[in-house]
Protein backbone atom coordinates (compact mmCIF):
# COMPACT_ATOMS: atom_id res chain seq x y z
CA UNK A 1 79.59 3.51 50.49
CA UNK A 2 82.70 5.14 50.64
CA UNK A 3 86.00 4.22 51.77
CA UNK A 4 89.63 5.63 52.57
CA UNK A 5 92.69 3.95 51.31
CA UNK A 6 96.41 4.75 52.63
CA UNK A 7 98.46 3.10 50.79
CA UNK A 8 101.88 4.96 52.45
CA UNK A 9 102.92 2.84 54.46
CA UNK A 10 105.75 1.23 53.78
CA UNK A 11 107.92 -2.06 54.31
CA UNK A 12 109.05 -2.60 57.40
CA UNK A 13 112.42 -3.83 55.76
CA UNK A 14 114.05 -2.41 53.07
CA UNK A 15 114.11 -3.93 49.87
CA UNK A 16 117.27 -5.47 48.73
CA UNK A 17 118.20 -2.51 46.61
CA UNK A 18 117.70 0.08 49.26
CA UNK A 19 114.79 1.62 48.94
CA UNK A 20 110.99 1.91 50.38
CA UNK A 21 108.31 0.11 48.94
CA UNK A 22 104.56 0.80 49.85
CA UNK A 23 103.66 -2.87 51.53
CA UNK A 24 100.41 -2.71 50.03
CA UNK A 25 101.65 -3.37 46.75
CA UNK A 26 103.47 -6.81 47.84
CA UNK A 27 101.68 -9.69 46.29
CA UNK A 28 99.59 -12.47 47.91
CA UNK A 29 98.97 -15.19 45.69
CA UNK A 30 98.13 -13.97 42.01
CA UNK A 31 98.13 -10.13 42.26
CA UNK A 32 99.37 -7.03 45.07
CA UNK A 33 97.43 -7.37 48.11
CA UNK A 34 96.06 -4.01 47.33
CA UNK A 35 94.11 -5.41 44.78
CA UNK A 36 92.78 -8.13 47.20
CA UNK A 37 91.81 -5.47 49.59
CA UNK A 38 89.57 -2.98 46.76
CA UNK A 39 87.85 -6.33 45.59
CA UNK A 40 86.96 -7.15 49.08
CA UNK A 41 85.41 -4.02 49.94
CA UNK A 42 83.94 -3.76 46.35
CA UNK A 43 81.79 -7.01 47.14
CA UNK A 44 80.80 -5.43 50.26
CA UNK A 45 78.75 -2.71 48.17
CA UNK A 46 81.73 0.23 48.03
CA UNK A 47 81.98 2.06 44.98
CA UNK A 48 83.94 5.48 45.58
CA UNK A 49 87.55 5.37 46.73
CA UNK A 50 90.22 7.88 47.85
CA UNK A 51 93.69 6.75 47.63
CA UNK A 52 96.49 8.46 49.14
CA UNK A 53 99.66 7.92 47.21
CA UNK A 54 103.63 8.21 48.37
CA UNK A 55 105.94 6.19 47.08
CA UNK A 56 105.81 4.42 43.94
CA UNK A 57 102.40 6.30 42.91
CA UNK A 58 102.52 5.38 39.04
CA UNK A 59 102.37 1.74 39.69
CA UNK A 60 99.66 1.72 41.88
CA UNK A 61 97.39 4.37 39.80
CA UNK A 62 98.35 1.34 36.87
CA UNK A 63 97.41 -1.13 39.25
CA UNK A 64 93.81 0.00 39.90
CA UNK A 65 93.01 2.54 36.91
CA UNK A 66 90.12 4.81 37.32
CA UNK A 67 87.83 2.51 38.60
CA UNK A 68 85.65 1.20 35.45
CA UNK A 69 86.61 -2.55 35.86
CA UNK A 70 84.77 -3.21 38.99
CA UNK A 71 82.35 -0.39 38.86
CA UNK A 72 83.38 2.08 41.28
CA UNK A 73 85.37 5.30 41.25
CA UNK A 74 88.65 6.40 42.36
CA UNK A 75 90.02 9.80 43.25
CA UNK A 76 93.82 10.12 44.12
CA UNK A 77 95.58 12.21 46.72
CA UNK A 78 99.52 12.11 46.16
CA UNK A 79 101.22 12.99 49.68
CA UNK A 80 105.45 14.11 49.78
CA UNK A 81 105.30 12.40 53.00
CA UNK A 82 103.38 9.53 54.68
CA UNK A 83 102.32 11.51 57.98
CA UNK A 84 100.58 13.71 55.69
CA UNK A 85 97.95 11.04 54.59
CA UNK A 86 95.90 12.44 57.81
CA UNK A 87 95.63 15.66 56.40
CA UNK A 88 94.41 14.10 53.08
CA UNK A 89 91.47 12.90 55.41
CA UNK A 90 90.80 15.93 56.71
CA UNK A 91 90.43 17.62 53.37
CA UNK A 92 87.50 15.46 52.11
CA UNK A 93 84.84 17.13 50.58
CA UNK A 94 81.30 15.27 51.92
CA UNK A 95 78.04 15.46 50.17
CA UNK A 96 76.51 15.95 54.02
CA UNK A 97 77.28 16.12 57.80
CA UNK A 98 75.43 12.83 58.32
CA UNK A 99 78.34 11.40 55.81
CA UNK A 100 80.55 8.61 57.11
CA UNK A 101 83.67 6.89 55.27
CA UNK A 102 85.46 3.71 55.77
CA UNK A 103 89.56 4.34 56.69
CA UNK A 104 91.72 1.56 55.50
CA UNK A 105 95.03 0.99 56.07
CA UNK A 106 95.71 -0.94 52.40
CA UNK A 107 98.21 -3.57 54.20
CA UNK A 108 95.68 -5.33 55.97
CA UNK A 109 92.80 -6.76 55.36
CA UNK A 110 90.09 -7.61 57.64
CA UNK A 111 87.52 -10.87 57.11
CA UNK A 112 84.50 -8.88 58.57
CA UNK A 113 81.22 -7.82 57.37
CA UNK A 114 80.99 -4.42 56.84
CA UNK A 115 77.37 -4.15 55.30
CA UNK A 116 75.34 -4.70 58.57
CA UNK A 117 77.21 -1.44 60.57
CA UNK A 118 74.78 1.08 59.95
CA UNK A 119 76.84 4.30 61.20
CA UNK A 120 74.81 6.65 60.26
CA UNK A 121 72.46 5.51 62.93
CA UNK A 122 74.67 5.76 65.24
CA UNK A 123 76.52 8.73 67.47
CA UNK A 124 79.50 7.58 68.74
CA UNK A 125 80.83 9.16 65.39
CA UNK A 126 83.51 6.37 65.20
CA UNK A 127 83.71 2.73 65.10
CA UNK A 128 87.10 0.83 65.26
CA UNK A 129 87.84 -2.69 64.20
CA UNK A 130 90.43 -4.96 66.78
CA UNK A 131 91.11 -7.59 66.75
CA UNK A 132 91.49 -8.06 70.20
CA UNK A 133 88.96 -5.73 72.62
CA UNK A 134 87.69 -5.90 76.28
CA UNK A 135 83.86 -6.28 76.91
CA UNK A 136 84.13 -2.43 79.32
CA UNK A 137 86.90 -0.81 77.55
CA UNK A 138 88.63 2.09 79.18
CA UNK A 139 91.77 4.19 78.29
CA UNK A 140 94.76 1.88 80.27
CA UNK A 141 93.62 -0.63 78.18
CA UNK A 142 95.83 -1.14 75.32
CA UNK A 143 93.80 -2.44 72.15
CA UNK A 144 94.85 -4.45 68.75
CA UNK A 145 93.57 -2.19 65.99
CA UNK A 146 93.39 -3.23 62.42
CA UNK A 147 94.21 -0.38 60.91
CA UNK A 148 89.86 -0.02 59.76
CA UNK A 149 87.53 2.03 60.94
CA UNK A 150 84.38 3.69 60.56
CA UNK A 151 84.34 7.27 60.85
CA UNK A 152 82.06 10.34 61.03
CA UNK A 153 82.61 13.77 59.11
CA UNK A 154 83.20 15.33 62.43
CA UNK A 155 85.44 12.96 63.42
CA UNK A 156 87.47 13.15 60.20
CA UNK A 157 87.45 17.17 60.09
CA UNK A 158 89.14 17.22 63.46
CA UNK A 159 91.76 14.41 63.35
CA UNK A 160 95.05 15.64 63.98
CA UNK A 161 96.67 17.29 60.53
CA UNK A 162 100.51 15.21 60.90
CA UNK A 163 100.13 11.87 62.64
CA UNK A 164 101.63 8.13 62.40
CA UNK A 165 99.09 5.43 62.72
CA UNK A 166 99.73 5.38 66.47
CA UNK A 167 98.49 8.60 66.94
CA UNK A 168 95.78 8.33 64.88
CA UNK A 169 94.34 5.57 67.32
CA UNK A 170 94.95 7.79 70.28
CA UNK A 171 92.93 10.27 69.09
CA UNK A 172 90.14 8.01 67.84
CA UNK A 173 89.99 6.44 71.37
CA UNK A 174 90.06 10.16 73.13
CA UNK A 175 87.61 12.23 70.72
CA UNK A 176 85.73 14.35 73.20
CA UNK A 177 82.04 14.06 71.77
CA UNK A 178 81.78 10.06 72.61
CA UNK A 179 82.52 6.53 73.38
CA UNK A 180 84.60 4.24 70.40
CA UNK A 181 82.27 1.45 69.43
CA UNK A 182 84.50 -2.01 68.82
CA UNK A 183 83.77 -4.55 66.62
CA UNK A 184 85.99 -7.83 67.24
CA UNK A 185 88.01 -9.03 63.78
CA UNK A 186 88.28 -12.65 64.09
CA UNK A 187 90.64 -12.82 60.80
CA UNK A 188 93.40 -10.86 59.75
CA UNK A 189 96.00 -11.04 57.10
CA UNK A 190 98.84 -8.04 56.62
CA UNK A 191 101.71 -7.16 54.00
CA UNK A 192 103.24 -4.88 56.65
CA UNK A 193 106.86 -6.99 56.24
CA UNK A 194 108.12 -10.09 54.46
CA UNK A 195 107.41 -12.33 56.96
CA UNK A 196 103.95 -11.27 57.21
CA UNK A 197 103.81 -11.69 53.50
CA UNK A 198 104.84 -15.56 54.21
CA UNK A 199 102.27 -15.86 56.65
CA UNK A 200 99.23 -14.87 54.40
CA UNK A 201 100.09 -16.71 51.62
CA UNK A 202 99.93 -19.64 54.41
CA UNK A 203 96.59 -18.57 55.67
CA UNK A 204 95.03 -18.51 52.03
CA UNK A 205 96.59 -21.25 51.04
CA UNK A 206 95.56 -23.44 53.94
CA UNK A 207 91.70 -21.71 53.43
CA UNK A 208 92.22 -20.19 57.23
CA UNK A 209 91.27 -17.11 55.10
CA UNK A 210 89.35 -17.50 52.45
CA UNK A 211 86.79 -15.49 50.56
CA UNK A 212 89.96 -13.83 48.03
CA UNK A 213 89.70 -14.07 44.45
CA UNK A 214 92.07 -16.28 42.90
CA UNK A 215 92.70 -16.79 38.81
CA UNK A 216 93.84 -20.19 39.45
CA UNK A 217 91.73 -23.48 39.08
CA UNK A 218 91.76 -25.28 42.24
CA UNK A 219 92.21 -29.09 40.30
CA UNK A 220 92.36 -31.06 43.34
CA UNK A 221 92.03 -30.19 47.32
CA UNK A 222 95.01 -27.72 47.75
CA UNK A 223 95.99 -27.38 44.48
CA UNK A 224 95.37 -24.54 42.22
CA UNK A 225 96.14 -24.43 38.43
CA UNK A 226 96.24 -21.24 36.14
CA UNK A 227 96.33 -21.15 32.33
CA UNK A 228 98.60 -22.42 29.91
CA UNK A 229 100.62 -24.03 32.26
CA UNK A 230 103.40 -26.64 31.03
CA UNK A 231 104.02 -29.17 34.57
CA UNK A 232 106.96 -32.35 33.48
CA UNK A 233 104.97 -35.45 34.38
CA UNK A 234 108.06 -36.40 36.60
CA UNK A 235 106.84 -33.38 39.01
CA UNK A 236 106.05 -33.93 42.43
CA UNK A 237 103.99 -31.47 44.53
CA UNK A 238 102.85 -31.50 47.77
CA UNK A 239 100.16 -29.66 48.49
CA UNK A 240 98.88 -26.20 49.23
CA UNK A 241 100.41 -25.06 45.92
CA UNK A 242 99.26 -22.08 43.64
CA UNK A 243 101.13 -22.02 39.83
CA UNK A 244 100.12 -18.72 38.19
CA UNK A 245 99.74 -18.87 34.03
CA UNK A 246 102.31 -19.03 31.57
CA UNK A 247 104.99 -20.98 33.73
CA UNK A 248 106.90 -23.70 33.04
CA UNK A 249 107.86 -26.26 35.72
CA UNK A 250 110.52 -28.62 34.65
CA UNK A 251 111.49 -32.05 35.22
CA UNK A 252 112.15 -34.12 38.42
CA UNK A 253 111.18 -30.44 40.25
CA UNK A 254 109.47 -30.64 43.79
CA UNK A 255 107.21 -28.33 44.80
CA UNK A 256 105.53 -27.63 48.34
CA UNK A 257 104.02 -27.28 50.88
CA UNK A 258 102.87 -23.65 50.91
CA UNK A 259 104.39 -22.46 47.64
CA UNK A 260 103.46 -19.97 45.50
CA UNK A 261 105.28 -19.09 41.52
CA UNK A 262 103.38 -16.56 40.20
CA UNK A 263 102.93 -15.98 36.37
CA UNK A 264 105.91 -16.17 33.68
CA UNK A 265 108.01 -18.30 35.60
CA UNK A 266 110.44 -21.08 34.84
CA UNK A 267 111.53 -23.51 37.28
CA UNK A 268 114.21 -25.30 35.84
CA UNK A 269 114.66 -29.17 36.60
CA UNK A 270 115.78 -30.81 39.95
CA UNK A 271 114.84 -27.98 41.70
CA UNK A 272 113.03 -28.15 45.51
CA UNK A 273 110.58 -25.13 46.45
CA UNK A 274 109.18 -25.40 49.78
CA UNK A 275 107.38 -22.40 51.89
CA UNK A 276 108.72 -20.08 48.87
CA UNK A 277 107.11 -17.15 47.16
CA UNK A 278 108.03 -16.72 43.11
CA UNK A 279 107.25 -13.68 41.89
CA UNK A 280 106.23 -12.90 38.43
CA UNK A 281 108.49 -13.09 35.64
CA UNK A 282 111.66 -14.56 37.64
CA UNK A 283 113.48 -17.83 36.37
CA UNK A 284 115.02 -20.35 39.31
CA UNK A 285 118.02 -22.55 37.90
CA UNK A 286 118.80 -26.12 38.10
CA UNK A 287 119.19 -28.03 41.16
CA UNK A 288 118.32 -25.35 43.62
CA UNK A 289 117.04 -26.44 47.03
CA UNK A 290 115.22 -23.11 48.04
CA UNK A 291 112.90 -22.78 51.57
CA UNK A 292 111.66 -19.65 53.15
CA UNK A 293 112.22 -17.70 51.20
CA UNK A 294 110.93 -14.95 48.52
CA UNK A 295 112.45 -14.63 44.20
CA UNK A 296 112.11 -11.75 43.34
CA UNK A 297 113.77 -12.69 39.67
CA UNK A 298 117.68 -12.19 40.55
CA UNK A 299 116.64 -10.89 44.24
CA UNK A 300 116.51 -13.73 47.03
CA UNK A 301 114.95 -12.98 50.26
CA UNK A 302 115.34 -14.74 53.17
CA UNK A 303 112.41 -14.83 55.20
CA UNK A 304 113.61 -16.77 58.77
CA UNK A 305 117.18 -14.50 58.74
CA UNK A 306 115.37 -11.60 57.32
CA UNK A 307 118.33 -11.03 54.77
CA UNK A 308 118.61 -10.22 51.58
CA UNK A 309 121.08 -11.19 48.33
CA UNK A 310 121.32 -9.74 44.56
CA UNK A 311 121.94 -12.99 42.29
CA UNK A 312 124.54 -12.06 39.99
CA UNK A 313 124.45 -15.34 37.64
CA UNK A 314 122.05 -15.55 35.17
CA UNK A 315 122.11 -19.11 35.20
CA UNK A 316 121.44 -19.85 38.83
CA UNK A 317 118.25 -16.90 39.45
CA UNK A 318 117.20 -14.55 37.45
CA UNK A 319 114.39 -12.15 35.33
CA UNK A 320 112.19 -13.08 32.38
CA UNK A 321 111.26 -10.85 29.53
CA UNK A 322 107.95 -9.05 30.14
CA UNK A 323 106.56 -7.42 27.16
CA UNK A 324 110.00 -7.18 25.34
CA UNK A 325 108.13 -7.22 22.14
CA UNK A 326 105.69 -4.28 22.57
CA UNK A 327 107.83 -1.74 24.12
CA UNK A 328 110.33 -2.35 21.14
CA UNK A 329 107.63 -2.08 19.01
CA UNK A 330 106.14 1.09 20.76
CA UNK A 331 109.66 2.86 20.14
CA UNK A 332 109.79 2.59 16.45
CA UNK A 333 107.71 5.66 15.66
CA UNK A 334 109.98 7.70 17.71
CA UNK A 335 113.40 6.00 15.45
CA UNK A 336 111.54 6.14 12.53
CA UNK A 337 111.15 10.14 13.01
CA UNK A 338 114.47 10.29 13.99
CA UNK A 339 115.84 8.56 11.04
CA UNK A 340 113.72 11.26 8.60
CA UNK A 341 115.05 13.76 10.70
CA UNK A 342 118.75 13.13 10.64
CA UNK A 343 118.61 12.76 7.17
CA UNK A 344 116.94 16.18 6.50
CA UNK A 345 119.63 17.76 9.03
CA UNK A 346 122.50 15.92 7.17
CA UNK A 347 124.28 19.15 5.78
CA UNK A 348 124.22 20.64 9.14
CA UNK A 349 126.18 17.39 10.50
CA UNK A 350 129.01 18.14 7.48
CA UNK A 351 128.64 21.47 8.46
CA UNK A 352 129.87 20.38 12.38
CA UNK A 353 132.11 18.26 10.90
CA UNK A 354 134.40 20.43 8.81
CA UNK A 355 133.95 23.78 11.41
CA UNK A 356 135.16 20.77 14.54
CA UNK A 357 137.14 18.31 12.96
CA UNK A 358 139.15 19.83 9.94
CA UNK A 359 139.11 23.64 10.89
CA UNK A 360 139.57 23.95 14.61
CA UNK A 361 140.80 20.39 15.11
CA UNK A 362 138.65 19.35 17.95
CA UNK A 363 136.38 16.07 18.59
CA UNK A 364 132.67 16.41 16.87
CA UNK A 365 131.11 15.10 20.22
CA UNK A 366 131.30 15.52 23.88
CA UNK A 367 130.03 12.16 25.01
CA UNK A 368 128.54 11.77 28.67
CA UNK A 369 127.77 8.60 30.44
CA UNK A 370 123.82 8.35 30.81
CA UNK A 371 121.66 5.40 32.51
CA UNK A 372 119.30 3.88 29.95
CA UNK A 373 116.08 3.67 31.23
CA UNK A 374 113.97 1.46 32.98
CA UNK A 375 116.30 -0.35 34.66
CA UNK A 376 116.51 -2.50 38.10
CA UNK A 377 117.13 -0.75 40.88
CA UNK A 378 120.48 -2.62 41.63
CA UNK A 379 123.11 -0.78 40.52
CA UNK A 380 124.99 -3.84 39.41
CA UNK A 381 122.58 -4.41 36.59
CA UNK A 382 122.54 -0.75 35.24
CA UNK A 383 123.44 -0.46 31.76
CA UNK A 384 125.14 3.09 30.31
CA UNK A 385 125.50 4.87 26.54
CA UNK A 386 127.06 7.97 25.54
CA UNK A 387 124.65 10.67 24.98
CA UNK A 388 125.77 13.02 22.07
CA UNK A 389 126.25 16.41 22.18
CA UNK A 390 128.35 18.38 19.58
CA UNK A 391 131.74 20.28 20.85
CA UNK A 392 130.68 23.33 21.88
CA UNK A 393 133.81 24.75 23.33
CA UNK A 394 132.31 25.29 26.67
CA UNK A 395 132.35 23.23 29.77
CA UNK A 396 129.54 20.80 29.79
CA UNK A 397 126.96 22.10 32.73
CA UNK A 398 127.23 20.22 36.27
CA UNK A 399 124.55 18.58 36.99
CA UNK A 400 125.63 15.92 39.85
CA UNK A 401 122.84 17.30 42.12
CA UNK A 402 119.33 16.35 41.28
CA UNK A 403 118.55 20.11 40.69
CA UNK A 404 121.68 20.77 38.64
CA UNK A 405 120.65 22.51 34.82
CA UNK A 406 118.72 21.14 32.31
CA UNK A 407 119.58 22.40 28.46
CA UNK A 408 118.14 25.30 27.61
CA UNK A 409 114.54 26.45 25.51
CA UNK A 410 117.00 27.89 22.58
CA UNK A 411 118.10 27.63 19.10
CA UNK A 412 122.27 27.04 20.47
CA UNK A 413 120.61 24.10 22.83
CA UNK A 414 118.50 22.48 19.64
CA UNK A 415 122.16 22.45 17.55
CA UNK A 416 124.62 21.52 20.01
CA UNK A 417 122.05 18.81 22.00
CA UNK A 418 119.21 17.86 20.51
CA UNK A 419 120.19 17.18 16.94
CA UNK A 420 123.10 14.61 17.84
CA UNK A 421 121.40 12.87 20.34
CA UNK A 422 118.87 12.16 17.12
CA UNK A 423 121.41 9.50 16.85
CA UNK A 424 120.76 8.16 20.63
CA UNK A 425 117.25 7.64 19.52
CA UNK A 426 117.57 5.92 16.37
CA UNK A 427 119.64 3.58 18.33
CA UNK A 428 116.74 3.14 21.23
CA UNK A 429 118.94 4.55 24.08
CA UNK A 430 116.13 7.92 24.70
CA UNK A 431 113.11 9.01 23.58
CA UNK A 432 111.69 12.39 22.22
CA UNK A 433 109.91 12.74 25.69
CA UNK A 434 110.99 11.64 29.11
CA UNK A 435 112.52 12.37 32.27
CA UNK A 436 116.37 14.03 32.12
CA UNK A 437 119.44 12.18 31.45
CA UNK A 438 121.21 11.44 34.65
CA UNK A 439 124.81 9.82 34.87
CA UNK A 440 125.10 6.46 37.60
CA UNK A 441 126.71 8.93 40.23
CA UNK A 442 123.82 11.52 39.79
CA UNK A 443 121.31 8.84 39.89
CA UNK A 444 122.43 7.55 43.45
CA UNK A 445 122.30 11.28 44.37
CA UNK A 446 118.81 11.31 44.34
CA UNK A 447 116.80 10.33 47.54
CA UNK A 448 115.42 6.59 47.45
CA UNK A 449 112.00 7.03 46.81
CA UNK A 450 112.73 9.32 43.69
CA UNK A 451 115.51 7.20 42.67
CA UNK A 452 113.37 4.27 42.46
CA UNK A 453 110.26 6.41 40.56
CA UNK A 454 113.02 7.95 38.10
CA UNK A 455 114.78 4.25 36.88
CA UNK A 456 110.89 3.49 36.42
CA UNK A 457 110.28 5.78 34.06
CA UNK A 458 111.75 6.84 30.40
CA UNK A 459 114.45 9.36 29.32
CA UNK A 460 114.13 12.21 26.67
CA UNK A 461 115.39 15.23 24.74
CA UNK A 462 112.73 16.77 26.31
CA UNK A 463 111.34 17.05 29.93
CA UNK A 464 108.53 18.04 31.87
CA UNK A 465 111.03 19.89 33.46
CA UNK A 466 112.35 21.96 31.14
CA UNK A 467 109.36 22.92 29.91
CA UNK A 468 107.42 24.19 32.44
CA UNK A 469 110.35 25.30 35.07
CA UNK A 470 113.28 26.12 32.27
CA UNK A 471 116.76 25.09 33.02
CA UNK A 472 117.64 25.57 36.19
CA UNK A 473 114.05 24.15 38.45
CA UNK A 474 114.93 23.51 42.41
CA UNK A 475 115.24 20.06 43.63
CA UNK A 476 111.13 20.34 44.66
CA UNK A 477 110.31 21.54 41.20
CA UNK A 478 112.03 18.81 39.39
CA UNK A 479 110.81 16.25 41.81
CA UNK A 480 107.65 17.22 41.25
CA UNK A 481 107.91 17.50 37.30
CA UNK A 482 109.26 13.81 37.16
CA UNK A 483 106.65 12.42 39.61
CA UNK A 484 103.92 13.92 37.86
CA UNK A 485 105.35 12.74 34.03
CA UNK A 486 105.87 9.45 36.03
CA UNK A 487 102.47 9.09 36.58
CA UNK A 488 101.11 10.54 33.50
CA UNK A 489 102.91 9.37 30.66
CA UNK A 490 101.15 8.50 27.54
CA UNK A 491 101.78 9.44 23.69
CA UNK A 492 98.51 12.49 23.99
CA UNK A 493 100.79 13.83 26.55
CA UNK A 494 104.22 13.20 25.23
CA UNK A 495 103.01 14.80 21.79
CA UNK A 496 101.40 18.17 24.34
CA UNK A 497 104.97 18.65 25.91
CA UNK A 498 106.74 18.24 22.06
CA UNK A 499 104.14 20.89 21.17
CA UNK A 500 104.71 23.20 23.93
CA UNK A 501 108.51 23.09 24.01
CA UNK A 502 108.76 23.91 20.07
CA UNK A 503 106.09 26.34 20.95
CA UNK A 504 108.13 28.27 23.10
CA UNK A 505 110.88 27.98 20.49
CA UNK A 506 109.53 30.26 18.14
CA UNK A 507 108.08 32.42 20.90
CA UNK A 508 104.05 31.14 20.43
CA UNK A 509 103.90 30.18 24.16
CA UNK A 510 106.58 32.14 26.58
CA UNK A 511 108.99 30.29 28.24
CA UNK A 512 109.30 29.49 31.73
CA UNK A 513 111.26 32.20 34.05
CA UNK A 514 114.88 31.44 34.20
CA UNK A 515 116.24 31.19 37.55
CA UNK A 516 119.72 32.22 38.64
C-alpha cells in the first residue's frame, strides 16, 4: 500500500526564535511525531511513501532515511511553498488507473484500521476519515476531517493544483463523479500547536491512545524507564511519567503527573516538573518549580499563556552537548590539510607580508565578522570570528543581501581569500566545503525558513553556490544551492564540489556564466 505524507504544515505559533517549524517534527514522547505516524502506517502493511518537504527538509530526510529500517521506501518531493504540496499529488506517477494512495496530513494521527478498506473495490473514488460525520451527509453539513483519506488516481489527477487543507476538503466533498464515503475516527492525537502537543503526550501517557512505540520500559503502572538512567533515591514521582535514556534526575526532585524528559537530560536537585515536556539534550537548574510548560534546552514555553522566553543563564536552563566529540573529531582531516597546506604556501605568506606590511605600509588582512556555524537560532547565542582575507586594495564586495557576490572561480580569489582563511580552518571556525560566510546582519536578512536551514548547516571556502552559479547567483539560485547542500551534505559530495571547483580552475570543467 501506498501512502502520501505532507509534512508542510507548520506550527500554528511561532517558535521562540521566530521562525516556522513543520509541526510534524514536534516530539511526542521519545521521538517527532512524524516518526510515530510512518511506524503506524508501516504496521498497517504500507511500504512506499511520498513525502513532501518545506521547511526544515534536511532534518526530516535524517529523520526517516531512505526507508531500509522498517522495510519500506521513500521518495521525496521538496515544495518552495506549502500550497504547492497539492500539486506534488497531482504529479504522481501510478503503476495503474485502478491505483489508490493513502493522503496524510503528518500532524495527526488517526487510531483506525486501515487494512480492512478495500478501495479498490469501491467507486466512490474517495474515502475521508472524521472524526465527527452524520449518518445522510449532505453539503450544509460541516464535517471534522482528520486530515486522512483514501483516494483514487482520478481523484488525485484532478485535485485543485494550489490549495490549503480547507480547500482540499471542499473539493473532496464536491468531486463530480460520486458520493464521499466516511469512516468515523474514534481517536485522534495532533502536533498542529503546542498545546496540542501537551494534550497527546496526556493521551499516551494516560493509555487513552495507545498502540505507539515507546523505547522506554514501563517498570510499574504509569511509569516508563529508558536506559542508563541515574534516578537519586530521594526522588519522588507521581505517575504517568516517561524518562528517556541517558538522563540524570537529581536529588529531592519531583516529578509528575504527565511529564515527559526526553533523552540527555539533567534535572538538577529540588526541582518540581509537573504537566512539562523536556526535550532532548536540555539541562533544568536547581530549585525550579516548572508546570505547563515545554524546555526546549534554554527555550521555555508556556503552554496555558501561549508565550515564549529565551533563558539567558546557563545555570538556571539550558543545552547539553550532543555529539561534541565526533563532530570535533570529524573536522580534523579538514585542519590537518590545512596545516600541510599553510606550511607549503609559507613563502607566499612572507611574500604578502613584505609587499603589505613593509613596502606599501598597509594591514596584511581585511578581517570580516562571520557567524560560525551551526548555531541556535537565537541571535543572543550566536558566536562570530574574523574571516581572513589578505589586503587587496579594493573594497571588500557587499554582500548584505542574500544574493550579494560570492568570491570568484580565479587565481586573484585563491590568493587574496582562500589561502588566509587556511588559517580559519586550522582554527575550526570553516570548513573546505559549506554554505557562504554570512555576517549577523546578513544572516537576519534572509527569510525565516532559510535562515533557520542556513545556521543548520556548515560554512566553507567553497560553495555549492559558487560552483555551479559563479559569483553573482539570484536570491532563488542561492536558495536553492544551500537547500540542496543542506540536504545533501556528506564527505563523497564535499570531496565532488572540491573537485569541480579546482576543476574549473585550471579550465578542465568550464565555469559557470557570470552574471552582471
Amino acid at each position: 500500500m501506498r501512502a502520501f505524507l505532507i509534512t508542510t504544515n507548520e506550527l500554528s505559533e511561532r517558535t521562540p526564535w521566530g521562525d516556522a517549524y513543520p509541526s510534524a517534527m514536534m516530539p511526542l514522547i521519545d521521538r517527532p511525531f512524524l516518526q510515530h505516524v510512518v511506524e503506524y502506517l508501516v504496521n498497517q502493511g504500507f511500504d512506499r511513501f511520498d513525502v513532501v518537504l518545506c521547511q526544515h527538509p534536511e532534518k526530516i530526510k535524517n529523520l526517516l532515511g531512505d526507508g531500509d529500517r522498517w522495510g519500506v521506501k521513500f521518495k521525496y518531493h521538496l515544495v518552495k511553498e506549502p500550497s504547492k504540496s497539492i500539486l506534488t499529488l497531482k504529479c504522481l506517477g501510478f503503476d495503474n488507473s485502478n491505483e489508490w494512495v493513502l493522503l496524510v496530513y503528518a500532524d495527526r494521527l488517526c487510531r483506525v484500521d486501515l487494512r480492512p478498506v478495500k478501495p479498490a473495490l469501491m467507486s466512490c473514488h474517495r474515502i475521508l476519515y472524521c472524526t465527527k460525520y452524520p449518518e445522510n451527509h449532505h453539503k450544509d453539513v460541516k464535517l471534522n476531517w482528520s486530515g486522512w483519506a483514501w483516494l483514487s488516481n482520478q481523484c488525485c489527477l484532478a485535485a485543485p493544483a494550489n490549495c490549503d487543507e480547507y480547500l482540499l476538503f471542499e473539493y473532496l466533498l464536491s468531486f463530480k463523479y460520486s458520493a464521499p464515503e466516511f469512516v468515523n475516527v474514534s481517536d485522534m492525537i495532533r502536533s498542529c500547536s503546542y498545546s496540542d502537543i501537551m494534550v497527546a503526550h496526556k493521551a499516551v501517557l494516560s493509555k487513552q491512545f495507545n498502540g505507539l512505540m515507546l523505547e522506554g520500559r514501563e517498570v510499574e503502572e504509569g511509569v516508563w524507564l529508558s536506559r542508563n538512567i541515574s534516578l537519586h533515591p530521594t526522588v519522588q514521582i507521581r505517575r504517568p511519567v516517561y524518562i528517556g535514556q541517558n538522563c540524570r534526575i537529581g536529588k529531592g526532585v519531583r516529578l509528575g503527573p504527565n511529564t515527559v524528559i526526553g533523552a540527555n537530560c539533567v534535572i538538577d536537585d529540588k526541582t518540581i516538573l509537573r504537566n512539562t515536556i523536556i526535550l532532548p539534550n536540555s539541562y533544568v537548574g536547581t530549585s525550579l518549580e516548572l508546570q505547563d510548560v515545554l524546555v526546549d534546552q534554554y527555550r521555555l514555553i508556556n503552554i496555558r499563556l501561549e508565550s515564549a522566553v529565551t533563558i539567558t543563564e546557563n545555570f538556571i536552563m539550558g543545552s547539553l552537548p550532543e555529539k561534541q566529540f565526533p563532530r570535533w573529531l570529524k573536522s580534523i582531516p579538514s585542519r590537518l590539510l590545512a596545516i600541510i597546506l599553510l606550511i607549503l604556501t609559507s613563502p607566499l605568506f612572507v611574500a604578502m607580508i613584505l609587499i603589505l606590511k613593509i613596502i606599501y605600509k598597509r594591514p596584511l588582512f581585511d578581517q570580516k565578522e562571520a557567524v560560525r556555524l551551526p548555531v541556535p537560532h537565537d541571535p543572543g547565542l550566536w558566536r562570530v570570528f574574523a574571516l581572513l582575507r589578505f589586503h587587496s586594495f579594493k573594497p571588500t564586495p557587499n554582500r548584505a543581501s542574500p544574493s550579494g557576490a560570492l568570491p570568484d572561480i580565479s587565481w586573484q580569489d585563491l590568493l587574496f581569500s582562500f589561502f588566509p582563511a587556511l588559517i580559519n580552518i586550522v582554527r575550526g571556525h570553516l570548513c573546505f566545503v559549506g554554505v557562504a560566510p554570512r555576517t549577523v546582519s546578513e544572516i537576519k536578512a534572509l527569510p525565516p525558513d532559510w535562515r533557520v536551514l542556513y545556521l543548520q548547516s556548515k560554512i566553507g571556502l567553497i560553495s555549492e553556490a559558487l560552483v555551479y552559479f559563479g559569483a553573482n547567483p539570484s536570491q532563488d539560485e542561492l536558495r536553492a544551492a544551500e537547500t540542496f547542500y543542506a540536504v545533501s551534505a556528506s564527505w563523497k559530495y564535499d570531496l565532488k564540489l572540491l573537485a569541480k571547483y579546482f576543476g574549473q580552475l585550471v579550465y578542465l570543467w568550464p565555469k559557470p556564466d557570470m552574471k552582471t
